[in-house]
Protein backbone atom coordinates (compact mmCIF):
# COMPACT_ATOMS: atom_id res chain seq x y z
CA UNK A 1 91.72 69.57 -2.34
CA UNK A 2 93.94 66.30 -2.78
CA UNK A 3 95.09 64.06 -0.38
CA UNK A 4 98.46 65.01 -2.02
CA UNK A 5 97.92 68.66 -1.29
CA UNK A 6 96.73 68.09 2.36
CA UNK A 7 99.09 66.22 3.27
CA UNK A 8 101.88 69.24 1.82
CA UNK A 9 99.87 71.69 4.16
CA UNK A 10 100.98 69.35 6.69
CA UNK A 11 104.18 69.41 6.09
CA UNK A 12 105.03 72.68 5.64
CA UNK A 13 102.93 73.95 8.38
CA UNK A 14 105.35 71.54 10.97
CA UNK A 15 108.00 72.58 9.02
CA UNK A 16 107.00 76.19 9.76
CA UNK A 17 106.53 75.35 13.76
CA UNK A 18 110.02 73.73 13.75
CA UNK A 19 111.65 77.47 12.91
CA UNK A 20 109.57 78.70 15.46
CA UNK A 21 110.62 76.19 17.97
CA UNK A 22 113.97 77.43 16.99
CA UNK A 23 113.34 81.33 17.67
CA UNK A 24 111.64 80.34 21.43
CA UNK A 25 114.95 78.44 21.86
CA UNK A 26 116.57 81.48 21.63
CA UNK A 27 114.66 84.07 22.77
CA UNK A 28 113.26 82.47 25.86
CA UNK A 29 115.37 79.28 26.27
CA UNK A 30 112.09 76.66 25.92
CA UNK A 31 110.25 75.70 23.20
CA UNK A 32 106.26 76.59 24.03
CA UNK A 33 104.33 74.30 25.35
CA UNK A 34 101.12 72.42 23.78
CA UNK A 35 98.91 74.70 25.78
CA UNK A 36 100.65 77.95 25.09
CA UNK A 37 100.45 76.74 21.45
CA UNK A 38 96.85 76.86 22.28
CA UNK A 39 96.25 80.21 23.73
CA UNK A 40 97.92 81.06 20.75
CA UNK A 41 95.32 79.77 18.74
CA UNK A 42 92.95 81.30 20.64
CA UNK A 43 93.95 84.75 20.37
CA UNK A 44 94.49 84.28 16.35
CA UNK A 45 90.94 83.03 16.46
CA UNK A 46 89.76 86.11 18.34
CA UNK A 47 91.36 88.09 16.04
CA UNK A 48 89.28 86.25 13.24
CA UNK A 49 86.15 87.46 14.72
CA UNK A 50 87.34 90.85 15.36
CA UNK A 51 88.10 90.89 11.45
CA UNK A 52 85.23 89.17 10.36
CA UNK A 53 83.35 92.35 12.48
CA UNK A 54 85.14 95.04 10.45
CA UNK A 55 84.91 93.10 7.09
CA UNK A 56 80.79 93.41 7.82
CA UNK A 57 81.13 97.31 8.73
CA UNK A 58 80.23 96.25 12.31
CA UNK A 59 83.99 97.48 14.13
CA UNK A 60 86.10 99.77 12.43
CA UNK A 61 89.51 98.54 11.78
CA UNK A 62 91.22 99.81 8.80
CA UNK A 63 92.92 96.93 6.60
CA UNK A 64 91.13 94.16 7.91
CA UNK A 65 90.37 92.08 4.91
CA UNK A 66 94.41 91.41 4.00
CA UNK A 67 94.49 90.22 7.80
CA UNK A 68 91.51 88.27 7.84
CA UNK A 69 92.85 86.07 5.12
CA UNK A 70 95.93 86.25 6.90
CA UNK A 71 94.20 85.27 10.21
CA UNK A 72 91.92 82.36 8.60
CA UNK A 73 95.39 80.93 7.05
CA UNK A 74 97.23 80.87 10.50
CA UNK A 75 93.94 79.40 12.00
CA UNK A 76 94.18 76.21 10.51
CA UNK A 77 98.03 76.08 10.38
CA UNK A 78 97.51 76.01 14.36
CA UNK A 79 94.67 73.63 14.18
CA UNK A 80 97.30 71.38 12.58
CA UNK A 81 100.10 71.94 14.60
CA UNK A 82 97.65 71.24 17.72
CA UNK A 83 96.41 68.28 16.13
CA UNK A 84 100.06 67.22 15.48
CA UNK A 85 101.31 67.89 19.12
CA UNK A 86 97.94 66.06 20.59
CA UNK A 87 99.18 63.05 18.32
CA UNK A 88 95.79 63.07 16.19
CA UNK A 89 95.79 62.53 13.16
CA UNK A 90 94.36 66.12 11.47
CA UNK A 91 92.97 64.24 7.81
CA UNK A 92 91.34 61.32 9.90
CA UNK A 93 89.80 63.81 12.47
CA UNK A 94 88.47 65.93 9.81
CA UNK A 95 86.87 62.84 7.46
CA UNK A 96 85.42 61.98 10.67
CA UNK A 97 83.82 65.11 11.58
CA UNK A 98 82.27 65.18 7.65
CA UNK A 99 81.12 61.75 7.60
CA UNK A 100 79.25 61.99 11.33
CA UNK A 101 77.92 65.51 10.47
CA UNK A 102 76.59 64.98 6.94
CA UNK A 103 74.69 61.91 8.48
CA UNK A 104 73.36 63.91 11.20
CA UNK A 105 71.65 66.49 8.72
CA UNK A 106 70.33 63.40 6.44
């Protein structure tokens, strides 16, 4: 993936959190915090596992494959809207990561 293309992931995933600031506005009269944007997370990646489970015939759960993808998708659309709302910077967090793991396993 580009740098162009990341960076339009980023974009539209904050873009996509803004509307949903917008619909806790009005439904509850607060936007959510960081950490409730984290328990969020959280559960999503719960429900990765629980779909990963049924995918591998180990928990029965009918239609899990459309909402794994579905799940893995959100998953990192929260991992950069917590990045975003930490103030780190998601691209140089990842590069990071790569660069400190891949010399680990040299």
């Amino acid at each position: 993936m580009s740098k162009d293309n990341f960076d339009e992931i980023i974009r539209r995933s904050m873009e996509i959190r803004k509307k949903y600031r917008e619909l806790e506005l009005m439904h509850h009269g607060s936007e959510w915090t960081v950490e409730e944007d984290a328990l969020a997370y959280l559960t999503d990646a719960g429900l990765v596992g629980r779909n990963i489970m049924s995918q591998q015939q180990r928990w029965p759960k009918a239609g899990s494959e459309a909402q794994l993808e579905h799940k893995l998708g959100e998953n990192i659309w929260w991992l950069i809207v917590l990045a975003e709302r930490s103030g780190i910077d998601i691209r140089k967090a990842v590069d990071q990561f790569l660069i400190k793991t891949e010399a680990a396993l040299k």
